[in-house]
Structures are given as structure tokens and as C-alpha cells.
Protein backbone atom coordinates (compact mmCIF):
# COMPACT_ATOMS: atom_id res chain seq x y z
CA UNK A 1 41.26 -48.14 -0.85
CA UNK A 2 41.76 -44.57 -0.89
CA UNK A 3 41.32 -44.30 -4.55
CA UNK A 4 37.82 -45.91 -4.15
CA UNK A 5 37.10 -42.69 -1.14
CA UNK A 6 37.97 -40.44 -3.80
CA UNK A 7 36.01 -42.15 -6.28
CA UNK A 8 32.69 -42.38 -4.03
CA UNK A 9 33.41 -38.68 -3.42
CA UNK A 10 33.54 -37.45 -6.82
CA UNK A 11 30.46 -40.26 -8.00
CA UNK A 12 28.25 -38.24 -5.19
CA UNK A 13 29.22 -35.09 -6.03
CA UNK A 14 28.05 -35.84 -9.40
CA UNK A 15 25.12 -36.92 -8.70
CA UNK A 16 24.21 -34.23 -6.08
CA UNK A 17 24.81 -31.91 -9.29
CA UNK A 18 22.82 -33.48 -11.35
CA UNK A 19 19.92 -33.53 -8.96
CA UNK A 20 20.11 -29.50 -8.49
CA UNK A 21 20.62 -28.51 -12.01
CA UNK A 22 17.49 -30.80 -12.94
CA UNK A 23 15.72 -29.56 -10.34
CA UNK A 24 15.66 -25.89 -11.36
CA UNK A 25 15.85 -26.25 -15.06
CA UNK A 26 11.74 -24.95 -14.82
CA UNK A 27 13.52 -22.45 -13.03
CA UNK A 28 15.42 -21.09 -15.56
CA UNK A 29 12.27 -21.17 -18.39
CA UNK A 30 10.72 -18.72 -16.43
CA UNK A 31 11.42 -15.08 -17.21
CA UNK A 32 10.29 -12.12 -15.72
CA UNK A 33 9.37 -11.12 -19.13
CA UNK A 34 7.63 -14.42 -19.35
CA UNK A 35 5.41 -13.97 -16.89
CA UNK A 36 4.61 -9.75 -17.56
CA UNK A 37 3.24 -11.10 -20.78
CA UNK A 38 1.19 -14.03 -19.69
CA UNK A 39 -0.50 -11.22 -17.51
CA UNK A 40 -0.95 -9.19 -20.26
CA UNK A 41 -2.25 -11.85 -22.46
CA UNK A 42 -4.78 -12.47 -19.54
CA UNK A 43 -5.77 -8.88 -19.16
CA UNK A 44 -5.95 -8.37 -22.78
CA UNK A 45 -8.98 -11.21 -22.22
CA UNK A 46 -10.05 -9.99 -19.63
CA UNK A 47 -10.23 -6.22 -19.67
CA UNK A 48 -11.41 -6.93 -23.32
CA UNK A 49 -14.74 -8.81 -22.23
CA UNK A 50 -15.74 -6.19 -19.87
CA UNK A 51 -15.25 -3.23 -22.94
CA UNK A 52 -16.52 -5.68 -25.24
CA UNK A 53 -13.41 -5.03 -27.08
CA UNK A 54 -12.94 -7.81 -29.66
CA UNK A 55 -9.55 -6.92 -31.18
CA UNK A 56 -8.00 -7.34 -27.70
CA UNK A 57 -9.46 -10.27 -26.52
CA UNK A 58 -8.68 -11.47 -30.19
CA UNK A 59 -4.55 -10.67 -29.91
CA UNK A 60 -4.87 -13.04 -26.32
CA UNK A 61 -6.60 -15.88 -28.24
CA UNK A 62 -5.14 -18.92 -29.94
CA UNK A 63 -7.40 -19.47 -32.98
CA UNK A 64 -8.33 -22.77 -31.89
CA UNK A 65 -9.63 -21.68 -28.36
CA UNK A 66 -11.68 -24.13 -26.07
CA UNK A 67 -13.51 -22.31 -23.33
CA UNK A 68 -15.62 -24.85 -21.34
CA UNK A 69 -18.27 -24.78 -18.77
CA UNK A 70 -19.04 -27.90 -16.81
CA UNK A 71 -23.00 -27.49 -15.95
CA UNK A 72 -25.68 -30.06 -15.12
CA UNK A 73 -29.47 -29.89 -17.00
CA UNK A 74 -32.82 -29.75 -14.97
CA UNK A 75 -32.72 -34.06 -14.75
CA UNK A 76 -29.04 -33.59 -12.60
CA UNK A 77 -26.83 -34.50 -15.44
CA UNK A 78 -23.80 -32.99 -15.77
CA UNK A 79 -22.40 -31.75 -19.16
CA UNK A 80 -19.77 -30.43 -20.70
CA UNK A 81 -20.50 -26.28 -22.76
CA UNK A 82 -17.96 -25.61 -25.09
CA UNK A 83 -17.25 -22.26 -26.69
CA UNK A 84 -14.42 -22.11 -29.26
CA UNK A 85 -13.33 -18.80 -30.25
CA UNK A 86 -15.61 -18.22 -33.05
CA UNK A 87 -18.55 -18.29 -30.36
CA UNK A 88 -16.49 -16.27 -28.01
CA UNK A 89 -16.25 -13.29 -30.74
CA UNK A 90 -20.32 -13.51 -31.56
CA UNK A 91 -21.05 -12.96 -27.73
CA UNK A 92 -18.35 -10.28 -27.47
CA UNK A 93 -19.77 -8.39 -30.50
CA UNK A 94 -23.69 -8.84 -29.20
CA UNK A 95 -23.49 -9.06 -25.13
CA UNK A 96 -22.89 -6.77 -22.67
CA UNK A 97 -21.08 -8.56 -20.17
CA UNK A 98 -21.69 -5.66 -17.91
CA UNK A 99 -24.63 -7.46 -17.37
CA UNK A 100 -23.03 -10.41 -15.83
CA UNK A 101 -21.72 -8.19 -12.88
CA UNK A 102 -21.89 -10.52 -9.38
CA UNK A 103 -24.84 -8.87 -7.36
CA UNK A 104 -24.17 -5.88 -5.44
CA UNK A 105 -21.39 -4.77 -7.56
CA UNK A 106 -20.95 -1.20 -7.65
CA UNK A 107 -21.01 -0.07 -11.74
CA UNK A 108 -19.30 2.89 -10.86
CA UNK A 109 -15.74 1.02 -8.84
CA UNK A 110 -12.07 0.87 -11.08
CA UNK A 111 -12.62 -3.21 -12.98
CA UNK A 112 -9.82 -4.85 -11.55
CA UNK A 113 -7.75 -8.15 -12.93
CA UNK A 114 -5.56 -10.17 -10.49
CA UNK A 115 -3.82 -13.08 -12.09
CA UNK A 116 -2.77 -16.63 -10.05
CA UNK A 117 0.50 -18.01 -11.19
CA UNK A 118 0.37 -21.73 -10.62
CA UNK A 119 3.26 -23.09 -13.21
CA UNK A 120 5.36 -21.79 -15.92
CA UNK A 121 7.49 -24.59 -18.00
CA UNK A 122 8.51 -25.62 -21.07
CA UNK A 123 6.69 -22.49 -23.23
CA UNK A 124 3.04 -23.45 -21.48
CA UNK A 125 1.31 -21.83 -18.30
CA UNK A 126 -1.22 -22.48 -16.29
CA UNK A 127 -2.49 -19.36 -14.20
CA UNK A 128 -5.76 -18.47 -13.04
CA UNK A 129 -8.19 -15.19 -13.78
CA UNK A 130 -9.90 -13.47 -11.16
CA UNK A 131 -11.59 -9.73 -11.21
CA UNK A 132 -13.47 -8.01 -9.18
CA UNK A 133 -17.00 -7.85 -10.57
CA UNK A 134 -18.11 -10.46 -13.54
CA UNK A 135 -19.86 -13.46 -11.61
CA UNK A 136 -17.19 -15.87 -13.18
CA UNK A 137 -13.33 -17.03 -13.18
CA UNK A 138 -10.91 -17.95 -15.27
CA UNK A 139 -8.61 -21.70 -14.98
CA UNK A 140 -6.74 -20.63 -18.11
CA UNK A 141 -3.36 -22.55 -20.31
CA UNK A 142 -1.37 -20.50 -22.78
CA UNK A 143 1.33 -21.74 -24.82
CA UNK A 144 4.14 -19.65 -26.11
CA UNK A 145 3.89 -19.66 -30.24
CA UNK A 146 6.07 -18.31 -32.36
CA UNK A 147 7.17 -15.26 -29.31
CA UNK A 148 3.82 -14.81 -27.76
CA UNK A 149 1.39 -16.15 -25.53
CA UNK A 150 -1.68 -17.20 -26.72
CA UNK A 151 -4.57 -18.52 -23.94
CA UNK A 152 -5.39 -22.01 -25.66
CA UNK A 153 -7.79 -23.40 -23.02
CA UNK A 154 -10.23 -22.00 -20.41
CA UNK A 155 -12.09 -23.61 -17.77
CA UNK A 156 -14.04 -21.18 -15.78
CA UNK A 157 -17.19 -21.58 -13.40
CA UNK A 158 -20.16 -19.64 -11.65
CA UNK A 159 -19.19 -17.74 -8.47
């Protein structure tokens, strides 16, 4: 009997083990250094639209970008606008997204970028882009290829 105690012991300890380590394995793919450069990579986009500064929105992009917009037409039908990155570097090179300022926003206040962690695992993120004066935001994913983090997918809306 007391050899199936000690047994029962040792089976739960086990498994209590197993539980913890698999519950902080996403734990452990998260670096500090992880998440510096995801905000980077997010400023880099972000910062870069408002200076219409291609090359640094470029180094955040993923060549195969899909920015999307979820709109409805003048009948009430929704649809689905998607901007790869091609499209992305056209309007960067011939808009001013100054002009896209929310109303009221003073020209003259410090742009500011705030980013929203919601998950980090497994080389992929999912964070969100905020900022103080464009009339938009940012549901971004970035993936971690070959050492750096590339924004892959954006869904963003109206304020």
C-alpha cells in the first residue's frame, strides 16, 4: 500500500510539473528584446507615414503586406479594401497624411506612438497602433523572419 502513496505522490507531482512548465513556455518566447523591436517595427510604420518616409515604413514591412479596411458603399453593403504594400508605398510617396489629422488636432503638438501588447508567441505578435493625431488605428501581426520583425497584416478603422 505504501508503495502505491508514494507512487500517487510522485504521478501528481509530475503532472503538476508538466502543467506549469506548459503553461509558461509563451512565457519564455517573449524577450524584452522581443518586444523593444516589435515597437520599433511599429514606430518605424508609424512615425514613417506621418514624415512620409518610405524607407522606414519599408524596413517595418513584410513584402507581402495586407492592410485592410472593412467599409460599407452608399447601398449599406459592407466590403472588404485591401492595400498590399505596393499601394501602401504609392500613397506614401504622393499623400500627405498630415492631412488625415483627427479634427481639432493641434499641427504644432510632439506626434506621439503608443503601442498595445496583446500576445507574443511562437515568433508572431499581435499588438495594436495608436497615436495621437491621424484619424485611424492600427490592429497589426508581425512575424519574426529570419531575426526581425516584419508587420505582415493590418486591420485598422476610422476613429
Amino acid at each position: 500500500m505504501r508503495k502505491t502513496t508514494q507512487f500517487n505522490h510522485l504521478f501528481r507531482f509530475i503532472l503538476v510539473f508538466i502543467t506549469v512548465i506548459s503553461f509558461n513556455i509563451n512565457l519564455f518566447g517573449q524577450t524584452k528584446s522581443d518586444t523593444l523591436l516589435i515597437k520599433e517595427t511599429v514606430f518605424n510604420y508609424l512615425e514613417g507615414l506621418h514624415d512620409n518616409d518610405a524607407p522606414r515604413v519599408e524596413k517595418a514591412m513584410h513584402p507581402e503586406l495586407a492592410k485592410r479596411l472593412i467599409t460599407k458603399d452608399n447601398k449599406g453593403n459592407y466590403k472588404l479594401d485591401i492595400m498590399g504594400w505596393s499601394h501602401l508605398l504609392f500613397n506614401i510617396k504622393t499623400v500627405d497624411f498630415k492631412t488625415m489629422y483627427k479634427a481639432g488636432v493641434n499641427p504644432e503638438e510632439p506626434y506621439r506612438v503608443e503601442v498595445i501588447f496583446y500576445d507574443i508567441s511562437n515568433d508572431i505578435a499581435t499588438v495594436k497602433g495608436i497615436q495621437n493625431k491621424f484619424a485611424f488605428f492600427d490592429y497589426i501581426h508581425l512575424g519574426k523572419i529570419n531575426g526581425e520583425w516584419k508587420i505582415i497584416n493590418i486591420l485598422w478603422a476610422w476613429n
